[in-house]
PDB file of N, CA and C in Angstrom:
ATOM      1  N   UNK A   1     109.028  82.119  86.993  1.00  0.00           N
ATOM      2  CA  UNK A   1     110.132  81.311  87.469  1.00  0.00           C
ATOM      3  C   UNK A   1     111.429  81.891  86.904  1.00  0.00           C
ATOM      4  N   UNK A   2     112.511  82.073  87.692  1.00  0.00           N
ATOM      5  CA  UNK A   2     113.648  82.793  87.153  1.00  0.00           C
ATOM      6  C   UNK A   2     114.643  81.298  87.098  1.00  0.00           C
ATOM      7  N   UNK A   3     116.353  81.964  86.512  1.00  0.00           N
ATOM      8  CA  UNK A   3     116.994  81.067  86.144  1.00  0.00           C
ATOM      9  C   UNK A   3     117.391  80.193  87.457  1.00  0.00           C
ATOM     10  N   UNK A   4     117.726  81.051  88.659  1.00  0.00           N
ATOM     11  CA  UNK A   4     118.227  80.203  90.123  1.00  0.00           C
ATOM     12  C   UNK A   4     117.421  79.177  90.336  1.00  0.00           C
ATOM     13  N   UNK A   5     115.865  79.236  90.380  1.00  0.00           N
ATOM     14  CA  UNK A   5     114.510  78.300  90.435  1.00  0.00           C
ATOM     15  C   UNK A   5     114.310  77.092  89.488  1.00  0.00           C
ATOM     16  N   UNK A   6     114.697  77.477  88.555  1.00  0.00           N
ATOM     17  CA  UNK A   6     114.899  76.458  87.445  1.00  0.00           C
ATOM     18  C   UNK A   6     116.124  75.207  87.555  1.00  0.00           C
ATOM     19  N   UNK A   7     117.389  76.370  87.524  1.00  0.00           N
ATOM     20  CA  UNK A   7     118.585  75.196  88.409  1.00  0.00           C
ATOM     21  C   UNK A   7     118.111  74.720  89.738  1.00  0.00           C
ATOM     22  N   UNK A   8     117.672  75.292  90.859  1.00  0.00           N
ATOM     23  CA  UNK A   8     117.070  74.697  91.543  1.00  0.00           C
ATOM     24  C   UNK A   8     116.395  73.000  91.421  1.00  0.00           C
ATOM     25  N   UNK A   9     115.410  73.332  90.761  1.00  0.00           N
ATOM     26  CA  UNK A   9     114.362  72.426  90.116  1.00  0.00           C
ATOM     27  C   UNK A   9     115.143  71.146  89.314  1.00  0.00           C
ATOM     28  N   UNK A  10     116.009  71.351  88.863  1.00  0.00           N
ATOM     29  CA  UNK A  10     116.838  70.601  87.716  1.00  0.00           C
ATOM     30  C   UNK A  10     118.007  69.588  88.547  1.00  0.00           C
ATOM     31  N   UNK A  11     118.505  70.328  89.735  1.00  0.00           N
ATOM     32  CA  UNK A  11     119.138  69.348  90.683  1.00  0.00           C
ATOM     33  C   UNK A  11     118.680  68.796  91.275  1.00  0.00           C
ATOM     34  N   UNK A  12     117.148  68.899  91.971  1.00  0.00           N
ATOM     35  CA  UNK A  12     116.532  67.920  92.488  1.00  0.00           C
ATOM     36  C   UNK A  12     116.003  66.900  91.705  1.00  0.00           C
ATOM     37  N   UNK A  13     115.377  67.578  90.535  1.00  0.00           N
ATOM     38  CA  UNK A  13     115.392  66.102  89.844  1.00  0.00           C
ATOM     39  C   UNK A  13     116.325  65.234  89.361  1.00  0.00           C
ATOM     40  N   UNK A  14     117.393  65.418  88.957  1.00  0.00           N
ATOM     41  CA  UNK A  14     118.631  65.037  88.903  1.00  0.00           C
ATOM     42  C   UNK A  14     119.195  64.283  90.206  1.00  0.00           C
ATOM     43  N   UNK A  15     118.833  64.707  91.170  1.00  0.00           N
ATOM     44  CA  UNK A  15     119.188  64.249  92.074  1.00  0.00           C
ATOM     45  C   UNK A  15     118.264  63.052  92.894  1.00  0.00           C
ATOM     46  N   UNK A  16     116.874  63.100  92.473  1.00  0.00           N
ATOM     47  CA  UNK A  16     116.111  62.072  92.254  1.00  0.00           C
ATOM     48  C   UNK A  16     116.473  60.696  91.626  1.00  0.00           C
ATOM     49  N   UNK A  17     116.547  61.316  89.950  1.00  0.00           N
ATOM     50  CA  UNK A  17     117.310  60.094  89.156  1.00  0.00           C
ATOM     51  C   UNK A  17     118.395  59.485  89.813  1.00  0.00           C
ATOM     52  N   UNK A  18     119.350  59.823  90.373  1.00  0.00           N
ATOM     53  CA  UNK A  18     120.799  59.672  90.996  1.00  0.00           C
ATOM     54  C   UNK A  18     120.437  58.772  92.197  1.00  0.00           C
ATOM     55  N   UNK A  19     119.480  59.145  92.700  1.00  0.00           N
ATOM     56  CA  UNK A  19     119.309  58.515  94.121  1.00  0.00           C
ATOM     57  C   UNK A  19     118.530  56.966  93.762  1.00  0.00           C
ATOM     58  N   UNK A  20     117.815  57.005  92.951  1.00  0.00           N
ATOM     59  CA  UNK A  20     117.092  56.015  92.606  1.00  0.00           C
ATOM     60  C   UNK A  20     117.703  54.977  92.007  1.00  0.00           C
ATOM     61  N   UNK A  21     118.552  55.337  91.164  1.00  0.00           N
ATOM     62  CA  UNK A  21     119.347  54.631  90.105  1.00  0.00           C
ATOM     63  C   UNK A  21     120.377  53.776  91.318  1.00  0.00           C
ATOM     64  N   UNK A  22     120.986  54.475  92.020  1.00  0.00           N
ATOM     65  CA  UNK A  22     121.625  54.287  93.639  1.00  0.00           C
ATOM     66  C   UNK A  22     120.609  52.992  93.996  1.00  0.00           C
ATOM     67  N   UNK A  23     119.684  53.111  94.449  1.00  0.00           N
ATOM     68  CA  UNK A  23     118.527  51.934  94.897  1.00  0.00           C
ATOM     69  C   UNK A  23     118.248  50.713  94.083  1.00  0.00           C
ATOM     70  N   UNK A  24     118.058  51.202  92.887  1.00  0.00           N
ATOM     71  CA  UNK A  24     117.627  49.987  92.030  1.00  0.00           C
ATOM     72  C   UNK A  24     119.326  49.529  92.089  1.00  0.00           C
ATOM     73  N   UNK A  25     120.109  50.106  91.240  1.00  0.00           N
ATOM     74  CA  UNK A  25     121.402  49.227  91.338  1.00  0.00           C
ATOM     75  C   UNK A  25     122.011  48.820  92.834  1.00  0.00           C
ATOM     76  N   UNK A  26     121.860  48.853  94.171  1.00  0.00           N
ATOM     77  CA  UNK A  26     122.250  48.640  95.831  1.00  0.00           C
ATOM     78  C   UNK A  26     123.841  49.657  96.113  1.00  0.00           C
ATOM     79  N   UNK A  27     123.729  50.778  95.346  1.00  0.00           N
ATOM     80  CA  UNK A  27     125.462  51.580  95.061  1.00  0.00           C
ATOM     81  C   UNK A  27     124.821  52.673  96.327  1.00  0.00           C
ATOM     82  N   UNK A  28     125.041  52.423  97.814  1.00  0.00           N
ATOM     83  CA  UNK A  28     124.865  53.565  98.411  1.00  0.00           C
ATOM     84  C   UNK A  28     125.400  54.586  98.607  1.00  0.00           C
ATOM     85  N   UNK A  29     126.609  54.867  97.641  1.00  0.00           N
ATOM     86  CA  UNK A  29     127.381  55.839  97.421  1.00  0.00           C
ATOM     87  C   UNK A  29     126.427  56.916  96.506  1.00  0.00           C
ATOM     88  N   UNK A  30     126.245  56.490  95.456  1.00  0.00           N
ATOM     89  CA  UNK A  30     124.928  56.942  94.314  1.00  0.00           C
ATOM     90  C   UNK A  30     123.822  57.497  94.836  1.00  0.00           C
ATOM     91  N   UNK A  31     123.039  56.782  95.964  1.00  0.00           N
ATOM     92  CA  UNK A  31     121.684  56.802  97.159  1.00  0.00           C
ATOM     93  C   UNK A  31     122.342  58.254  97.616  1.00  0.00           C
ATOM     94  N   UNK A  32     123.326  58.525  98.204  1.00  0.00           N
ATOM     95  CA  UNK A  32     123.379  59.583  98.726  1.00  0.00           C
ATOM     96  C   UNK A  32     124.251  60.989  98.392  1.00  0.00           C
ATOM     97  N   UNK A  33     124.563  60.848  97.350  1.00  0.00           N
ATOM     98  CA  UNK A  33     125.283  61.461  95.911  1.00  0.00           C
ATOM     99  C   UNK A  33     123.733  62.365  95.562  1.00  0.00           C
ATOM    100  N   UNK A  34     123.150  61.222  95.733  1.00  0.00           N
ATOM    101  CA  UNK A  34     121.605  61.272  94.591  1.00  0.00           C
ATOM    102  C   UNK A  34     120.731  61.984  95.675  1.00  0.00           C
ATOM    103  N   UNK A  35     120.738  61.948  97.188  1.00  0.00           N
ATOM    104  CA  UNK A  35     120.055  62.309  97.898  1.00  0.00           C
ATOM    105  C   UNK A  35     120.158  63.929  98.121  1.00  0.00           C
ATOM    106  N   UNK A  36     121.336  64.450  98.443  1.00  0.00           N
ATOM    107  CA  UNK A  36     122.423  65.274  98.901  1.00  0.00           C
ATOM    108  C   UNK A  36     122.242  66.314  97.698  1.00  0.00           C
ATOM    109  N   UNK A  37     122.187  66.227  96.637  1.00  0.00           N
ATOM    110  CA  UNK A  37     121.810  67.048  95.543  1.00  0.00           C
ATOM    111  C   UNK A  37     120.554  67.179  95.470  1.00  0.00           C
ATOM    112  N   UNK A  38     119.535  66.230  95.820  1.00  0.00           N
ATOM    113  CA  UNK A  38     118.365  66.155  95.892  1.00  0.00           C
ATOM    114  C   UNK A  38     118.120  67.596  97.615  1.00  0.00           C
ATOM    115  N   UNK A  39     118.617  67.520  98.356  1.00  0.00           N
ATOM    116  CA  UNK A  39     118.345  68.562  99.419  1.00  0.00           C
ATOM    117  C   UNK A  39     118.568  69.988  98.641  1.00  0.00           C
ATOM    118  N   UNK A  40     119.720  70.208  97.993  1.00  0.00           N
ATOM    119  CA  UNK A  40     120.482  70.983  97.341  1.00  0.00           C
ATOM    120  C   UNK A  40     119.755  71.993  96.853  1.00  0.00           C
ATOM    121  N   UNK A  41     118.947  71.327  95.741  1.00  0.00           N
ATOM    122  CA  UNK A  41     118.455  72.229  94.572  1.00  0.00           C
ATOM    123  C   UNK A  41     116.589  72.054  95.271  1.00  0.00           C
ATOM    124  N   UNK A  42     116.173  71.838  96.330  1.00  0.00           N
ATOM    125  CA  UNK A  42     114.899  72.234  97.186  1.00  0.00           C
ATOM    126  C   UNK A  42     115.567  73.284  97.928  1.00  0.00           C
ATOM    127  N   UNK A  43     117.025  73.377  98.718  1.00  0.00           N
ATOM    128  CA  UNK A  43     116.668  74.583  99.059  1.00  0.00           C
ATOM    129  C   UNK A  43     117.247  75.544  98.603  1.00  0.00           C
ATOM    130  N   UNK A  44     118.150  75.463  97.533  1.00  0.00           N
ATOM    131  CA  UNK A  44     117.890  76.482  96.008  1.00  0.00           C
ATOM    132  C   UNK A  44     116.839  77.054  95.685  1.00  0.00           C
ATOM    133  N   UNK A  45     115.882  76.346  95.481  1.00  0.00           N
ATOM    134  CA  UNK A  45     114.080  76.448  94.614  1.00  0.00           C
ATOM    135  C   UNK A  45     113.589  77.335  96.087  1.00  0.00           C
ATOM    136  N   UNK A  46     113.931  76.845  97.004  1.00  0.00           N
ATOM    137  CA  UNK A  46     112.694  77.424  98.505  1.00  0.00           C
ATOM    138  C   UNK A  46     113.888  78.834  98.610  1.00  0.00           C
ATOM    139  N   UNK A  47     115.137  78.951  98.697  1.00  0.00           N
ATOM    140  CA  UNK A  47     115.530  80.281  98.934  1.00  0.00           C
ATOM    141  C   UNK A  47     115.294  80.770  97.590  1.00  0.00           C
ATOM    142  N   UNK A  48     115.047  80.914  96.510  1.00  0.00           N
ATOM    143  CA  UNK A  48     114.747  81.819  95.517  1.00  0.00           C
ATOM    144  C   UNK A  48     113.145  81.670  95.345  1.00  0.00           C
ATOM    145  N   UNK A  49     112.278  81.224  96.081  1.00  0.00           N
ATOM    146  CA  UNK A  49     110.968  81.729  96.328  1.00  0.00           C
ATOM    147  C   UNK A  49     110.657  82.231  97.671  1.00  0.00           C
ATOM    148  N   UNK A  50     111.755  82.293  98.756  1.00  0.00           N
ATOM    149  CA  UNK A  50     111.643  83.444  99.462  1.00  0.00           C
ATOM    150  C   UNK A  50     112.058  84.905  98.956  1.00  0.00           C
ATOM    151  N   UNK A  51     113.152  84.901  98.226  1.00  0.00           N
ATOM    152  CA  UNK A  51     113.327  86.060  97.786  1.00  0.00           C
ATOM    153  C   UNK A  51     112.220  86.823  96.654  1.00  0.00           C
ATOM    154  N   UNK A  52     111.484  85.646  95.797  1.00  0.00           N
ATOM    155  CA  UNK A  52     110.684  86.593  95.444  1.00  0.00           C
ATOM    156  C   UNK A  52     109.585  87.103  96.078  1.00  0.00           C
ATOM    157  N   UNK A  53     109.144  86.418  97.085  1.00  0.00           N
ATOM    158  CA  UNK A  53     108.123  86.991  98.418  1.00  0.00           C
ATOM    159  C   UNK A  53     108.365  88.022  98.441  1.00  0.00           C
ATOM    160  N   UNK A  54     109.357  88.397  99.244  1.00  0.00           N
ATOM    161  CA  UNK A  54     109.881  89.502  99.522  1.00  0.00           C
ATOM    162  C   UNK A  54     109.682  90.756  98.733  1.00  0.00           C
ATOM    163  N   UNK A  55     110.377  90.450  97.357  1.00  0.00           N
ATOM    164  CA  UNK A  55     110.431  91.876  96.648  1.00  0.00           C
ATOM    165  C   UNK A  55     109.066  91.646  96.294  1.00  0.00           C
ATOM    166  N   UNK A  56     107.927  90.707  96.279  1.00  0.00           N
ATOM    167  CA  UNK A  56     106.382  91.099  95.919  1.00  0.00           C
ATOM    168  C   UNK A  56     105.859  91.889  97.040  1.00  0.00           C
ATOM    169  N   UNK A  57     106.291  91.219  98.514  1.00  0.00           N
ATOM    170  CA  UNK A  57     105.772  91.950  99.488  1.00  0.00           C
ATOM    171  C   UNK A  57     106.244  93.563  99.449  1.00  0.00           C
ATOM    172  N   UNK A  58     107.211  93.842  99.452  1.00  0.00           N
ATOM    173  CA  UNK A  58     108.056  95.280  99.395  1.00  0.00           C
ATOM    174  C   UNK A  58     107.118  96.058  98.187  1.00  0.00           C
ATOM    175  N   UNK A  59     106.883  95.312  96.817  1.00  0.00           N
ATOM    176  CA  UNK A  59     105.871  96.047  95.651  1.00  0.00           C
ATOM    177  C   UNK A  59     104.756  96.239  96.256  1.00  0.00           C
ATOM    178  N   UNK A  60     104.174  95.163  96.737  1.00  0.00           N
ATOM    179  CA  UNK A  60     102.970  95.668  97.341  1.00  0.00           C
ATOM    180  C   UNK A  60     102.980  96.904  98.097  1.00  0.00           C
ATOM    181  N   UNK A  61     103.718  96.623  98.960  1.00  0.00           N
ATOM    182  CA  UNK A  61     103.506  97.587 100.166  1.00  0.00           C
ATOM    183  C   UNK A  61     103.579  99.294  99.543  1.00  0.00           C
ATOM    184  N   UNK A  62     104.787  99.345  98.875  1.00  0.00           N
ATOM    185  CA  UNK A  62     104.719 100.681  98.029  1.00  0.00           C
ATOM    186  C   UNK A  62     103.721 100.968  96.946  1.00  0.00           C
ATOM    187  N   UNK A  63     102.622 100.024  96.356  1.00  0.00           N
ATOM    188  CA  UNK A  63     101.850 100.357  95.797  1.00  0.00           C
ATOM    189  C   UNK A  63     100.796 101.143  96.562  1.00  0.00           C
ATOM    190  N   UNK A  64     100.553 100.486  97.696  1.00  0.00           N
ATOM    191  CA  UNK A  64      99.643 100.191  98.334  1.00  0.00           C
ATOM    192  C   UNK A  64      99.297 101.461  99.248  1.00  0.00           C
ATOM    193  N   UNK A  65     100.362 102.083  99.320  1.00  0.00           N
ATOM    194  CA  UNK A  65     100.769 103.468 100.027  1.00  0.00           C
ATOM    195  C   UNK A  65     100.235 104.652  99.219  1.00  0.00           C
ATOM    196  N   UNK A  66      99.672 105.248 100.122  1.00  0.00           N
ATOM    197  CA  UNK A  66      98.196 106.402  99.103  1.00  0.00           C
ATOM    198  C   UNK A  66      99.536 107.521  99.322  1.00  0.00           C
ATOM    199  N   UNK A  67      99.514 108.299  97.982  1.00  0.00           N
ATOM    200  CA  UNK A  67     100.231 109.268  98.130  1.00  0.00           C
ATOM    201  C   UNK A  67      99.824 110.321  98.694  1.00  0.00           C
ATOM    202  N   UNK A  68     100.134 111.519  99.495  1.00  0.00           N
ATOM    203  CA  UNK A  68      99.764 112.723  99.872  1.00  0.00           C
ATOM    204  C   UNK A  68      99.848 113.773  98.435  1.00  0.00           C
ATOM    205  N   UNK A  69      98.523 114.052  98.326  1.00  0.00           N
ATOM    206  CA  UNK A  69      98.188 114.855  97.329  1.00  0.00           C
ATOM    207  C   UNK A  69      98.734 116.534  97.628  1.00  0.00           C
ATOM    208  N   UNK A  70      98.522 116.790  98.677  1.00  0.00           N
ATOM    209  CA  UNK A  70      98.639 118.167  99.097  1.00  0.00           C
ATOM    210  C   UNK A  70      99.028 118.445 100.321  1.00  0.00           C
ATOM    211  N   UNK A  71     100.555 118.867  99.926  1.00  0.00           N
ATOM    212  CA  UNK A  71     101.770 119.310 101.495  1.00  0.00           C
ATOM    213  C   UNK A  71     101.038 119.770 102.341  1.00  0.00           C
ATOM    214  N   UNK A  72     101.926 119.430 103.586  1.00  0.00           N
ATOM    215  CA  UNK A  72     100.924 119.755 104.978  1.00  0.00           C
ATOM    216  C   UNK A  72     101.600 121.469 105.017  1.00  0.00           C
ATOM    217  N   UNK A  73     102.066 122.236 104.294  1.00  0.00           N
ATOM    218  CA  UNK A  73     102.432 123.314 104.351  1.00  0.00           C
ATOM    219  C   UNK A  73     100.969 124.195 103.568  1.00  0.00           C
ATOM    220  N   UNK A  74     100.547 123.928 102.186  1.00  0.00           N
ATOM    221  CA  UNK A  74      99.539 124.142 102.013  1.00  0.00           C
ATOM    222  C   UNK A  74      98.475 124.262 102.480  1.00  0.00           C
ATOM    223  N   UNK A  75      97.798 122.933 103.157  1.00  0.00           N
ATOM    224  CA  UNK A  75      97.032 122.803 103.588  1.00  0.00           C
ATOM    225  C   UNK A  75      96.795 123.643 105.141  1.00  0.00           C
ATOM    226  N   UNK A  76      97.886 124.190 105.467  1.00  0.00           N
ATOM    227  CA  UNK A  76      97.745 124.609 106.794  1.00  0.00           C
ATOM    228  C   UNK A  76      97.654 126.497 106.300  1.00  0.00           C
ATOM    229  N   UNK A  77      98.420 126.579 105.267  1.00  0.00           N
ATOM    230  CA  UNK A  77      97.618 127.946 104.491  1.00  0.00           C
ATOM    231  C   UNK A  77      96.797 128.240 104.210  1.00  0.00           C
ATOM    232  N   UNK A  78      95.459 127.252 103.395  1.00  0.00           N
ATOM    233  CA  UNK A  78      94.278 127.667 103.006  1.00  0.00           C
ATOM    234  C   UNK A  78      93.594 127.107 104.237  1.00  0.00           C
ATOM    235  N   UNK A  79      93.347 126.750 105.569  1.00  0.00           N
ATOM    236  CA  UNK A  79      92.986 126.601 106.353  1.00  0.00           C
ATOM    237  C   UNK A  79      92.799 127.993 107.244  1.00  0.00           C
ATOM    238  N   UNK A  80      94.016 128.525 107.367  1.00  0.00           N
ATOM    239  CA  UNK A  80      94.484 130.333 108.234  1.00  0.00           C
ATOM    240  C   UNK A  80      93.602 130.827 107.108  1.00  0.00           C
ATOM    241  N   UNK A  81      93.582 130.648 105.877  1.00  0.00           N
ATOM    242  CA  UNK A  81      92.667 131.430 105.082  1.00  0.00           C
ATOM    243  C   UNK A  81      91.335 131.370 105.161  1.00  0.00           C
ATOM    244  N   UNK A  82      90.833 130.593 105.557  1.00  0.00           N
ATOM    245  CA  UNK A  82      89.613 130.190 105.557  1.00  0.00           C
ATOM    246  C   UNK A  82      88.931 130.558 107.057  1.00  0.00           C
ATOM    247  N   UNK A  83      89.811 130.354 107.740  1.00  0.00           N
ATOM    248  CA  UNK A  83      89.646 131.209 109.133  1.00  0.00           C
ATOM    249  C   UNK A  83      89.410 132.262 109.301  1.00  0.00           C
ATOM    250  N   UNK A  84      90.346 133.424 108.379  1.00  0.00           N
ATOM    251  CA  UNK A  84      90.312 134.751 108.588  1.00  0.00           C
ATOM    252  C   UNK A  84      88.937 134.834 107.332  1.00  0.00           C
ATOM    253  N   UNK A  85      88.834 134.344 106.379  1.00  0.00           N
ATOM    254  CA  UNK A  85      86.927 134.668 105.742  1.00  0.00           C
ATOM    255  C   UNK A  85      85.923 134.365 106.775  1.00  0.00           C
ATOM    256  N   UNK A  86      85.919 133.678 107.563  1.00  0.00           N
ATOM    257  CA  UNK A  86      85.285 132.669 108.514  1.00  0.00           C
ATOM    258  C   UNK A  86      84.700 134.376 109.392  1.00  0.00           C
ATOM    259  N   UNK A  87      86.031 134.647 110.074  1.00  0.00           N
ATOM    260  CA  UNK A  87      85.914 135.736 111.390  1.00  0.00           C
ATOM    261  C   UNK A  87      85.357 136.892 109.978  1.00  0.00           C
ATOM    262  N   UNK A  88      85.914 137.384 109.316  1.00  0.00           N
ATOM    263  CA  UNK A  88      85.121 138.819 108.772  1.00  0.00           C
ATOM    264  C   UNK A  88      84.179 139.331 108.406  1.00  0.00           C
TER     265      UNK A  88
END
C-alpha cells in the first residue's frame, strides 16, 4: 500500500465518521460534507490501485519475455556453415 492509498483510505473513513455524525445529529449539511469525501478518497484508493495494476502488468509482461540468446545474424552464419560441411 503506498502513501496516495492510504490518504485515500483515511478520507473515506473520515468521511464515514462525518456522514454519520451528520445522521445521528439530523445536520444534512455534515450527511453530505461526510458523503462527498466519502466518494473522494474510494476513488483516490481505486485510481491508485489501477495504477499499480498497471506497472505489475507492464513487470510482468517484461519478465515474462524470453530473451533471444543468439542474434539472428549468427545464427544464419553457423547454419551457411553447416550447409557447406553438409554438401562436402
Amino acid at each position: 500500500m503506498n502513501k496516495d492509498r492510504v490518504e485515500g483510505k483515511v478520507k473515506d473513513i473520515a468521511g464515514r465518521v462525518e456522514r454519520q455524525a451528520g445522521e445521528w445529529t439530523g445536520d444534512t449539511n455534515a450527511q453530505v460534507k461526510g458523503a462527498a469525501k466519502q466518494v473522494e478518497g474510494k476513488v483516490q484508493n481505486a485510481w491508485d490501485q489501477a495504477k499499480d495494476a498497471t506497472k505489475k502488468t507492464a513487470a510482468d509482461d517484461k519478465a515474462s519475455k524470453r530473451p533471444r540468446s543468439v542474434p539472428d545474424d549468427v545464427e544464419s552464419r553457423e547454419s551457411i556453415e553447416e550447409k557447406r560441411r553438409n554438401r562436402g
